[in-house]
N, C-alpha and C. Protein backbone atom coordinates (compact mmCIF):
# COMPACT_ATOMS: atom_id res chain seq x y z
N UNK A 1 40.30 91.89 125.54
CA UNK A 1 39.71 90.97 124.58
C UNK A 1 40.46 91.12 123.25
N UNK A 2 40.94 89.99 122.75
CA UNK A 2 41.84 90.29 121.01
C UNK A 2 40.28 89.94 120.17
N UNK A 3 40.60 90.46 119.11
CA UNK A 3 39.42 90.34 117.87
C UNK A 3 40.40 89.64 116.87
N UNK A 4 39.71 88.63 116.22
CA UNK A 4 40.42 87.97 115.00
C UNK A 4 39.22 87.77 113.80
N UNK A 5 40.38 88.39 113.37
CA UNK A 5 39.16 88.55 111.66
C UNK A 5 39.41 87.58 110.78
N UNK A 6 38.81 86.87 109.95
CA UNK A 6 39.04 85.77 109.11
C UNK A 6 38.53 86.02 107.64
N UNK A 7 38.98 85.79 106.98
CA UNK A 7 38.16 86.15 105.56
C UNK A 7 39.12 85.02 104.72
N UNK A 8 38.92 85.11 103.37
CA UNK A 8 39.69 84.34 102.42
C UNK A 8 40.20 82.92 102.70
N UNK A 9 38.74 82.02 103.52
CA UNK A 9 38.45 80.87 103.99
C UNK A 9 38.77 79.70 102.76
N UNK A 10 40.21 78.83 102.78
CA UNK A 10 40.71 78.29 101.72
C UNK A 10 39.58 76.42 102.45
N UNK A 11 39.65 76.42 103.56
CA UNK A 11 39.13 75.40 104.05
C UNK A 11 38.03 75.37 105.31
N UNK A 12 37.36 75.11 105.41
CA UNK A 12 36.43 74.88 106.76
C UNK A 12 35.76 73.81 107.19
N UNK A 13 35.74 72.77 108.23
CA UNK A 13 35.48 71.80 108.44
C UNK A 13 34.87 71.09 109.80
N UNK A 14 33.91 70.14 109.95
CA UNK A 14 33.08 70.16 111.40
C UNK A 14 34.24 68.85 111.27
N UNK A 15 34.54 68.59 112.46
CA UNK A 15 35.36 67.17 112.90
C UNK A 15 34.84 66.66 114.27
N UNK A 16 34.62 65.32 114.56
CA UNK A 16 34.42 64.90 115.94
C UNK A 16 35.22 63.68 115.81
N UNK A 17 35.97 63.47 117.08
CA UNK A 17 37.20 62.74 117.84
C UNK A 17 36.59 62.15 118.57
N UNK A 18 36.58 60.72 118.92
CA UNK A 18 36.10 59.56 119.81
C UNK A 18 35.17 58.58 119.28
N UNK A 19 34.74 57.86 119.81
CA UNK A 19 33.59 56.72 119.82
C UNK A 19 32.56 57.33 119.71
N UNK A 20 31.22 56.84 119.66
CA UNK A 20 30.05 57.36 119.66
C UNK A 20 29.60 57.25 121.08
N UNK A 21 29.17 58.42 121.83
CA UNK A 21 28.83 58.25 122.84
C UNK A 21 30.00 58.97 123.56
N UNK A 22 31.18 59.25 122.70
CA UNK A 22 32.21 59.71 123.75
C UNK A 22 33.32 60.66 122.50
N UNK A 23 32.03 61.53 122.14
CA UNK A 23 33.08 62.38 121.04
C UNK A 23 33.15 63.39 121.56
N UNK A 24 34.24 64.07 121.06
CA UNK A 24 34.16 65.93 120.84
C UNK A 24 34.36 66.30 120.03
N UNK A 25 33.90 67.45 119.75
CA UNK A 25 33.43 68.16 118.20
C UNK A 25 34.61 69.49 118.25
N UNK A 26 34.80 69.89 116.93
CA UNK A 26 35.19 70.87 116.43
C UNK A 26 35.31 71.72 115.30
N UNK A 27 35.05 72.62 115.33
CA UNK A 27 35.11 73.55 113.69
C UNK A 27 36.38 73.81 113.75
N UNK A 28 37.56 73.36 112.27
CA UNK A 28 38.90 73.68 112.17
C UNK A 28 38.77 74.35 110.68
N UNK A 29 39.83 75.44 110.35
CA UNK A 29 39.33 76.60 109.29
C UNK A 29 40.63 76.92 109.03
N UNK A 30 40.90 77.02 107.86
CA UNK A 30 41.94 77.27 107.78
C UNK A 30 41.77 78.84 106.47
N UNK A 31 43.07 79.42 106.66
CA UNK A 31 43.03 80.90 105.51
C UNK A 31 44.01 81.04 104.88
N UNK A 32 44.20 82.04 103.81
CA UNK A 32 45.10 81.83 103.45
C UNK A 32 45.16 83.76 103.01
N UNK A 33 46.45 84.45 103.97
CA UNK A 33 46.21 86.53 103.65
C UNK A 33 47.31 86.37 102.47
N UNK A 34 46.71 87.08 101.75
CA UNK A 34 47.70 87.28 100.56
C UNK A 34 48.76 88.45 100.60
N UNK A 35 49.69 88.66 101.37
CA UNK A 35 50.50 89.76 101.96
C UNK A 35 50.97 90.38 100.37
N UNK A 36 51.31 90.01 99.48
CA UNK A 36 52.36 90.36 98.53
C UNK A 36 52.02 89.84 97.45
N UNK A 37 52.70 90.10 95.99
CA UNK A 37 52.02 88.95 94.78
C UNK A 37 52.29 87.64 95.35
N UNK A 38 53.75 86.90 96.05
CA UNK A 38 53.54 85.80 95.51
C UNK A 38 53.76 84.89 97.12
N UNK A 39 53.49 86.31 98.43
CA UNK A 39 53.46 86.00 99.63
C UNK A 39 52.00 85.24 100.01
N UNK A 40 51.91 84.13 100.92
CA UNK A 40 50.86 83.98 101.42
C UNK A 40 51.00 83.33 102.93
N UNK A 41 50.34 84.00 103.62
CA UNK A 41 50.39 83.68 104.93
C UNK A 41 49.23 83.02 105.49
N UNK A 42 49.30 81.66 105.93
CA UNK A 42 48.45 80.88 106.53
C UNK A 42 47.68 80.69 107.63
N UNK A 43 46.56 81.05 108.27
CA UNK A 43 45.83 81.27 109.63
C UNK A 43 45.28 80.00 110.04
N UNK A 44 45.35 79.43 111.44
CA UNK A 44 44.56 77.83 111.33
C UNK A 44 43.38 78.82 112.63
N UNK A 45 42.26 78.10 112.43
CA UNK A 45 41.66 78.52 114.13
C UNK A 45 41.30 76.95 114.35
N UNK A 46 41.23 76.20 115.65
CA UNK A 46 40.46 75.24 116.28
C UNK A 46 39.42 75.85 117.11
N UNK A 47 38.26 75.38 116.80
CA UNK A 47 36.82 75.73 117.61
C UNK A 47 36.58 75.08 118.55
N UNK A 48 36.49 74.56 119.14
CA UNK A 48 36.34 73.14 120.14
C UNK A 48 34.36 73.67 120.82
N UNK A 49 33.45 73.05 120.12
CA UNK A 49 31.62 73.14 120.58
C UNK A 49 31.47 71.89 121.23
N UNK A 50 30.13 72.04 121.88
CA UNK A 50 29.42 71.12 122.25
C UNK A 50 28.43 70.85 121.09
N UNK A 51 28.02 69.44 121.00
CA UNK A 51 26.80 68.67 120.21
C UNK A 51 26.03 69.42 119.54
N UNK A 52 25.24 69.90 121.41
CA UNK A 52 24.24 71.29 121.15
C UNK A 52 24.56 72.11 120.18
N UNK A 53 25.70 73.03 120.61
CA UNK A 53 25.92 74.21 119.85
C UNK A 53 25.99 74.03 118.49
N UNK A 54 26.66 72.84 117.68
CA UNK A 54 26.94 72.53 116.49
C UNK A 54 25.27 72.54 115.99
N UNK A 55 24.38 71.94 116.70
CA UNK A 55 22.90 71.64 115.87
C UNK A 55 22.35 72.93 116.13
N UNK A 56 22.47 74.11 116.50
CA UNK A 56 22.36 75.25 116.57
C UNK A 56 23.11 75.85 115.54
N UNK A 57 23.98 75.82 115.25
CA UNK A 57 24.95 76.76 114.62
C UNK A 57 24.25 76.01 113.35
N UNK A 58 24.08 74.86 112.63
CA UNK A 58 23.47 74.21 111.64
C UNK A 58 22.06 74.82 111.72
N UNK A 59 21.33 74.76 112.63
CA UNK A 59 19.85 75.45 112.04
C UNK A 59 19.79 76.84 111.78
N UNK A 60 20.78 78.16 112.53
CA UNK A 60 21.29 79.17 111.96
C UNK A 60 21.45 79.82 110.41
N UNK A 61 22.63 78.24 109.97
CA UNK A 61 23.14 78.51 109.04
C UNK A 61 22.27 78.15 107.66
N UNK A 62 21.38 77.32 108.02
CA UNK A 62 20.28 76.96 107.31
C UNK A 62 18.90 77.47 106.97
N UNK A 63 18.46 79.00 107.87
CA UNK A 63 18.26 79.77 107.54
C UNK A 63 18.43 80.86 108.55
N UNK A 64 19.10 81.49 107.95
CA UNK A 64 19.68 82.69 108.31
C UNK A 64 18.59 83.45 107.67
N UNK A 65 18.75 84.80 108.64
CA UNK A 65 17.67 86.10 109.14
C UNK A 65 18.92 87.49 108.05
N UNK A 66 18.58 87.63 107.38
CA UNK A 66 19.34 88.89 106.10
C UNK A 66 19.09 90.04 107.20
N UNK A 67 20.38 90.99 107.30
CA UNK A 67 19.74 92.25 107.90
C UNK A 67 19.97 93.39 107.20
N UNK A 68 19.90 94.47 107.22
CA UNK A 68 19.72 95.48 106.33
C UNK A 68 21.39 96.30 106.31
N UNK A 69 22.02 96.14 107.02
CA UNK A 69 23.15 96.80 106.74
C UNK A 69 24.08 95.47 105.33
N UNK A 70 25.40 96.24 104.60
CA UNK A 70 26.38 95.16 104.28
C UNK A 70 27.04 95.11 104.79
N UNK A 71 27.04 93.40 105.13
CA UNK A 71 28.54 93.05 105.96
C UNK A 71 29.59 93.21 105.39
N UNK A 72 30.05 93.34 104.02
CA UNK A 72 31.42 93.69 103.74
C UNK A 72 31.58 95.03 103.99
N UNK A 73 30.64 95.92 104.12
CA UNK A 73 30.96 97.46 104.42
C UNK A 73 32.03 97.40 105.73
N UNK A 74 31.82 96.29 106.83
CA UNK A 74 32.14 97.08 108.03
C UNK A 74 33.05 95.95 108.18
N UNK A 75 33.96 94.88 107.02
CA UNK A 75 35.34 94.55 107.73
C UNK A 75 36.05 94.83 107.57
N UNK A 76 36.59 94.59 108.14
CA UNK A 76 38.28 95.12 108.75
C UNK A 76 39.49 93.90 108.13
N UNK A 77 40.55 94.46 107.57
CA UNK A 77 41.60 93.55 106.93
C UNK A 77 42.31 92.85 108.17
N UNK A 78 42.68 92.10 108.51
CA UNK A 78 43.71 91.59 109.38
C UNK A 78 44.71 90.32 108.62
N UNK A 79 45.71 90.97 108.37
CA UNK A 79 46.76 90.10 107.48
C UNK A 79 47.85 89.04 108.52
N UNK A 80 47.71 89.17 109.83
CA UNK A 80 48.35 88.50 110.55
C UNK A 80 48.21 87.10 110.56
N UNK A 81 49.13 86.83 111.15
CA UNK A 81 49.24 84.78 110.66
C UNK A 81 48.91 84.55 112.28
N UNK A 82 48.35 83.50 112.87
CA UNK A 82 47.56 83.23 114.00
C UNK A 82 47.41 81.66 113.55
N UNK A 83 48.17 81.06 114.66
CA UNK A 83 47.54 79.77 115.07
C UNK A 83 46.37 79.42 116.16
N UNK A 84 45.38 79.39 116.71
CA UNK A 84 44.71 79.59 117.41
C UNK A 84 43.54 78.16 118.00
N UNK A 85 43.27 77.84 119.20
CA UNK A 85 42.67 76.80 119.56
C UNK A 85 41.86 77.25 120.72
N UNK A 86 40.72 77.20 120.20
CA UNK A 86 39.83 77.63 121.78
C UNK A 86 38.54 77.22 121.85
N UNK A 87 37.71 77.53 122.67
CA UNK A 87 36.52 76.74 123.18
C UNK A 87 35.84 77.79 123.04
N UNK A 88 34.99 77.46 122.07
CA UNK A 88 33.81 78.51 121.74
C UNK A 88 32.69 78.18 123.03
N UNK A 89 32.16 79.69 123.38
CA UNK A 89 31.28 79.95 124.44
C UNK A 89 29.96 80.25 124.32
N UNK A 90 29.99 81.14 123.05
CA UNK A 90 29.04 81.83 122.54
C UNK A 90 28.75 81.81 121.00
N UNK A 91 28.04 82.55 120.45
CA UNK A 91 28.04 82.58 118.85
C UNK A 91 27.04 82.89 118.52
N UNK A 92 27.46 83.97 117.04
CA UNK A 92 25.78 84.63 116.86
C UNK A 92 26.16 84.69 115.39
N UNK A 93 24.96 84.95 114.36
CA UNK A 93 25.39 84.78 113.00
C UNK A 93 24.55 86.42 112.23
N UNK A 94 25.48 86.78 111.35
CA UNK A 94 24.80 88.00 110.65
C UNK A 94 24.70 87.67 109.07
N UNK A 95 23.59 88.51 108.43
CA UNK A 95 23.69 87.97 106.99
C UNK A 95 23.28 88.74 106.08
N UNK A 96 23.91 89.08 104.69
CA UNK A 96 23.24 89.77 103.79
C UNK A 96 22.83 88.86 102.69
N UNK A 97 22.92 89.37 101.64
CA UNK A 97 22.37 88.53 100.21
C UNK A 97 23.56 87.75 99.86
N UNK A 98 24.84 88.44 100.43
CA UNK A 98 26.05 87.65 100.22
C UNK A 98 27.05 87.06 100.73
N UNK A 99 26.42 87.21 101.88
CA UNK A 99 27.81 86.74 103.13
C UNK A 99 27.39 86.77 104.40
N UNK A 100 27.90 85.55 104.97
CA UNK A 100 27.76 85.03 106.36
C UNK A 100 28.91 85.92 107.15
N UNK A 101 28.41 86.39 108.28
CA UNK A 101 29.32 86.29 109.48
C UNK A 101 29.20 85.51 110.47
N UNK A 102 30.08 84.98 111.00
CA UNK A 102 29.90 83.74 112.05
C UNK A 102 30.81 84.54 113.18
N UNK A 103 30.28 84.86 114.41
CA UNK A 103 31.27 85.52 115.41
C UNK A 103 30.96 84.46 116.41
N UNK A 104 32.42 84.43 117.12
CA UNK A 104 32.38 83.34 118.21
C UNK A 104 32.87 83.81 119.51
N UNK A 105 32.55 84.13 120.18
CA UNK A 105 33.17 84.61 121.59
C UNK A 105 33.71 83.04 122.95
N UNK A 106 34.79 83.21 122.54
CA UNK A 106 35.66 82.29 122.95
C UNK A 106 36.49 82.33 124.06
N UNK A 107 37.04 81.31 125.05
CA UNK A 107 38.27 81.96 125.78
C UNK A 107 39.41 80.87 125.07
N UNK A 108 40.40 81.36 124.99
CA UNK A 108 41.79 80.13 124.41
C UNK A 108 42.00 79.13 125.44
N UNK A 109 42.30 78.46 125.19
CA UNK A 109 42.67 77.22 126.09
C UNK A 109 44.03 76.77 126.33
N UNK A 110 44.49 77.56 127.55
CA UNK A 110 45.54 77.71 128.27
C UNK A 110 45.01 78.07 129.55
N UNK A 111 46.47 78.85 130.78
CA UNK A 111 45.83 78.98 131.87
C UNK A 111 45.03 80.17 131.80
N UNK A 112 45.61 81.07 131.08
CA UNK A 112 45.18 82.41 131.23
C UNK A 112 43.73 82.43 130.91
N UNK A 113 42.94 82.11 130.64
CA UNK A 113 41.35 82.05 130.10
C UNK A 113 41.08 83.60 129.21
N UNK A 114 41.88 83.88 128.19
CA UNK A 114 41.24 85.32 127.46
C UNK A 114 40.52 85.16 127.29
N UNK A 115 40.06 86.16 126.82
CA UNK A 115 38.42 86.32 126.35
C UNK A 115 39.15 86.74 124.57
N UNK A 116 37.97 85.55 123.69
CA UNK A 116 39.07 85.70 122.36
C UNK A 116 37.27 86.45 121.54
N UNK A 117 37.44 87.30 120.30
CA UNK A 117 36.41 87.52 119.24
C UNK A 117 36.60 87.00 118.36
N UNK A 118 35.86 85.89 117.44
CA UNK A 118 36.31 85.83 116.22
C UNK A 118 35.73 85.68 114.98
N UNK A 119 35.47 86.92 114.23
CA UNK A 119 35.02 87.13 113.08
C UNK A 119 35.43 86.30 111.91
N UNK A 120 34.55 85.43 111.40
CA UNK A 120 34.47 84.67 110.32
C UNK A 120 33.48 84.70 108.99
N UNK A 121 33.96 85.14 107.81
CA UNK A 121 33.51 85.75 106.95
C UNK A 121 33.03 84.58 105.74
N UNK A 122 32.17 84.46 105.44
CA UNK A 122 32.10 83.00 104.71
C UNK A 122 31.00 83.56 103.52
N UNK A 123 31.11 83.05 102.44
CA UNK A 123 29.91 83.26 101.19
C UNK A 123 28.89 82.05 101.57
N UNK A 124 27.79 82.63 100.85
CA UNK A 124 26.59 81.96 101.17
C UNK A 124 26.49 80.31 100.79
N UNK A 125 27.37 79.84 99.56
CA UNK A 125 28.05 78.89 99.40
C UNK A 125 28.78 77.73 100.56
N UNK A 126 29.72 78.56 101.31
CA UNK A 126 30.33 78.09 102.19
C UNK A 126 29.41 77.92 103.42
N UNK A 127 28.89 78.89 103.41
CA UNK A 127 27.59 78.97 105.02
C UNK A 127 26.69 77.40 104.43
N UNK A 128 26.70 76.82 103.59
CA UNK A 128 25.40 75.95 102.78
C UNK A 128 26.11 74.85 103.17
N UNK A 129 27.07 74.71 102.66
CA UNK A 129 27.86 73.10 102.45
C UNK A 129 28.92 73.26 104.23
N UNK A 130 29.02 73.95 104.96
CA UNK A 130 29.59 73.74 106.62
C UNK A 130 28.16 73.25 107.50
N UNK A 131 26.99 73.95 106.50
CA UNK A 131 25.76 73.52 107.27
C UNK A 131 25.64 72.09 107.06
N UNK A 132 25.81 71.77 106.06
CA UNK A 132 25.77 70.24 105.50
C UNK A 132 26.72 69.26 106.48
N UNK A 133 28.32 69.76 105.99
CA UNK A 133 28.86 68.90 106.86
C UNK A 133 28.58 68.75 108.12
N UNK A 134 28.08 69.67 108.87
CA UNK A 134 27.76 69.79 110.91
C UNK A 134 27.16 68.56 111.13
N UNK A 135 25.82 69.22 110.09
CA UNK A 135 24.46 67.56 110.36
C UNK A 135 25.01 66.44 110.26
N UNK A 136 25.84 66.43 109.04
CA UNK A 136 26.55 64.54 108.89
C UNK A 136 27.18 64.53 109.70
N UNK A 137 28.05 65.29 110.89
CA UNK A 137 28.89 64.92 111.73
C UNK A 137 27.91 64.45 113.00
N UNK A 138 26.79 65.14 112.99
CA UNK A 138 26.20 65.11 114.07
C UNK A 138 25.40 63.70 114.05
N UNK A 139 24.84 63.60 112.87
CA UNK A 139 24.18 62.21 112.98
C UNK A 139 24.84 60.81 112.76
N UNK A 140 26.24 61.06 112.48
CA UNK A 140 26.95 60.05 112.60
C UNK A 140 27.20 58.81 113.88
N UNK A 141 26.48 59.69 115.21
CA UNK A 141 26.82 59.18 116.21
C UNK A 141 26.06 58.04 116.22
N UNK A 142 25.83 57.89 117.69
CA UNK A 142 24.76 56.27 118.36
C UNK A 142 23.36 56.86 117.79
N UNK A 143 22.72 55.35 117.05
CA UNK A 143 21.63 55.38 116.75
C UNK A 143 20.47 55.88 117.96
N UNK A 144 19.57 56.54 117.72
CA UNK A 144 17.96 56.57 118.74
C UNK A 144 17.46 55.42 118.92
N UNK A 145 16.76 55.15 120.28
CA UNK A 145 16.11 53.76 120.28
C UNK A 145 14.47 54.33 119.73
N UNK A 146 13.96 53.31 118.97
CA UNK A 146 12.89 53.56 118.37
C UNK A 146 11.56 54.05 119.20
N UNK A 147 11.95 53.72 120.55
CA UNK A 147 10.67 53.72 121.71
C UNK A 147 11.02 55.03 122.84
N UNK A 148 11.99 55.13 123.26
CA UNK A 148 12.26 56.09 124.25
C UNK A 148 13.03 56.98 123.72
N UNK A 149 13.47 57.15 122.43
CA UNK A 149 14.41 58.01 121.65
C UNK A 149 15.43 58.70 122.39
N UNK A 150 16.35 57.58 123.33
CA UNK A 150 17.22 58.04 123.68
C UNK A 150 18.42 57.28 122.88
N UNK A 151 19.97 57.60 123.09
CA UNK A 151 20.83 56.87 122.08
C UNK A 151 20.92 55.58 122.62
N UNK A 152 20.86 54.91 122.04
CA UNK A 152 21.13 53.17 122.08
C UNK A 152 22.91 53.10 121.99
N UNK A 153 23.26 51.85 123.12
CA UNK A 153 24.56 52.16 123.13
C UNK A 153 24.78 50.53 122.21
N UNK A 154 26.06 50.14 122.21
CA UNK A 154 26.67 48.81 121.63
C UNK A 154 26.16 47.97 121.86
N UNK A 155 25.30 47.56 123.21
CA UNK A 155 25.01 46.33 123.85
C UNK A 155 23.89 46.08 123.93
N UNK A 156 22.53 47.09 123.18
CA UNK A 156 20.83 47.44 123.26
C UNK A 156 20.52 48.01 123.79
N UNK A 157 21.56 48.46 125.41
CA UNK A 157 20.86 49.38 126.00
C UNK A 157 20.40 51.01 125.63
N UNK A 158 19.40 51.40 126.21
CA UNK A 158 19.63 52.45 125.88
C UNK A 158 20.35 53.91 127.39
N UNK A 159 21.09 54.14 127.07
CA UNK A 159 22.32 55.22 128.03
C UNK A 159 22.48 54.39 129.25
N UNK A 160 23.07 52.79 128.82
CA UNK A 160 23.17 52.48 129.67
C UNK A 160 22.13 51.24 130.69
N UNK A 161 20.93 51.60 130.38
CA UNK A 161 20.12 51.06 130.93
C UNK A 161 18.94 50.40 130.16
N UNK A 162 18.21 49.20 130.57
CA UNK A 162 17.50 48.94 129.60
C UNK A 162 16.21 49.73 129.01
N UNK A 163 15.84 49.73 127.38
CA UNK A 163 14.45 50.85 127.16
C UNK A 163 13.42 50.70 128.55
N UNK A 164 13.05 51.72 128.81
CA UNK A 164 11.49 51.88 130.37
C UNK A 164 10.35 51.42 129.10
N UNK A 165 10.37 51.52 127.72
CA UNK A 165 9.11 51.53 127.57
C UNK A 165 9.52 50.10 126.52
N UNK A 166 9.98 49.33 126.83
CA UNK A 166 10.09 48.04 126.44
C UNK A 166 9.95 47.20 127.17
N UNK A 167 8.99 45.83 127.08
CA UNK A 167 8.21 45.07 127.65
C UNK A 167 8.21 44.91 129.01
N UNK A 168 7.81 46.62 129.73
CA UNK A 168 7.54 46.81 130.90
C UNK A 168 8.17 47.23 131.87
N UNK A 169 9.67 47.55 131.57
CA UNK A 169 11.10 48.09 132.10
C UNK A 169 10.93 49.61 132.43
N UNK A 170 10.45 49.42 133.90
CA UNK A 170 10.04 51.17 134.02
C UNK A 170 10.72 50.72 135.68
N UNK A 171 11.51 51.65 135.71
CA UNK A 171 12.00 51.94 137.45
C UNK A 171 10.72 52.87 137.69
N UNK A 172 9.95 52.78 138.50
CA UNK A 172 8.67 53.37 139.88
C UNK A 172 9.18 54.14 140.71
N UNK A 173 10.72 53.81 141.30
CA UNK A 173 11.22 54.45 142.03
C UNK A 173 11.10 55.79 142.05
């Protein structure tokens, strides 16, 4: 398993790719290690979540559970430059009075399937406004139908089929 540590978060961002009804989501983050005075070395990660996980990771980050140790006590520097793209699997969040950890247990997306860690270090600031952006990404999609609160697609239907609880449209079957 590699561990990747992240800290000195210059950018972080929820993105979804496609139509409504036919997106995929991602957290893209970018860093910036300050090797030297006037060295700086650049880290990208791609997250690639499901829907779910994003409205999870948003109610997390929106209130987060403080635990009694400090998280800056126990990181670790990693100055290495890393391009990285993978499919988050898992994810759990830790928190003090001043800082988010966001760990993601990932495999990369290639053939080899690693098993990736990745420690992401964010101020309470940043944990506030990624929570923000998730939701607007998330509710950007296909409207709810007002009656069966499923998504309504382009054409009235709803997933496809017409509302069951609109003027009597119920398959029995």
């Amino acid at each position: 398993m590699n561990n990747y540590y992240v800290r000195n978060i210059e950018n972080i961002e929820c993105v979804s790719i496609g139509s409504p009804g036919n997106r995929t989501f991602f957290l893209s983050l970018t860093n910036f290690n300050k090797v030297q005075e006037e060295t700086r070395n650049e880290s990208k990660i791609k997250i690639w979540l499901e829907k779910e996980q994003l409205v999870s990771l948003y109610l997390l980050l929106k209130s987060p559970e403080e635990t009694q140790d400090k998280i800056e006590d126990n990181f670790i520097e990693n100055f290495g430059v890393f391009n990285l793209e993978v499919k988050g699997t898992d994810f759990s969040l830790d928190s003090d009075s001043k800082t988010c950890k966001l760990i993601f247990l990932s495999e990369e997306i290639n053939e080899e399937n690693i098993l990736i860690k990745i420690y992401i270090y964010l101020d309470k600031l940043q944990a506030e406004n990624l929570g923000d952006k998730i939701i607007k990404v998330c509710e950007s999609g296909r409207k709810k139908c007002p009656l069966c609160h499923l998504p309504k697609n382009l054409d009235g239907t709803c997933d496809g089929s017409p509302c069951f609880k609109k003027n009597g449209h119920i398959n029995l079957n």
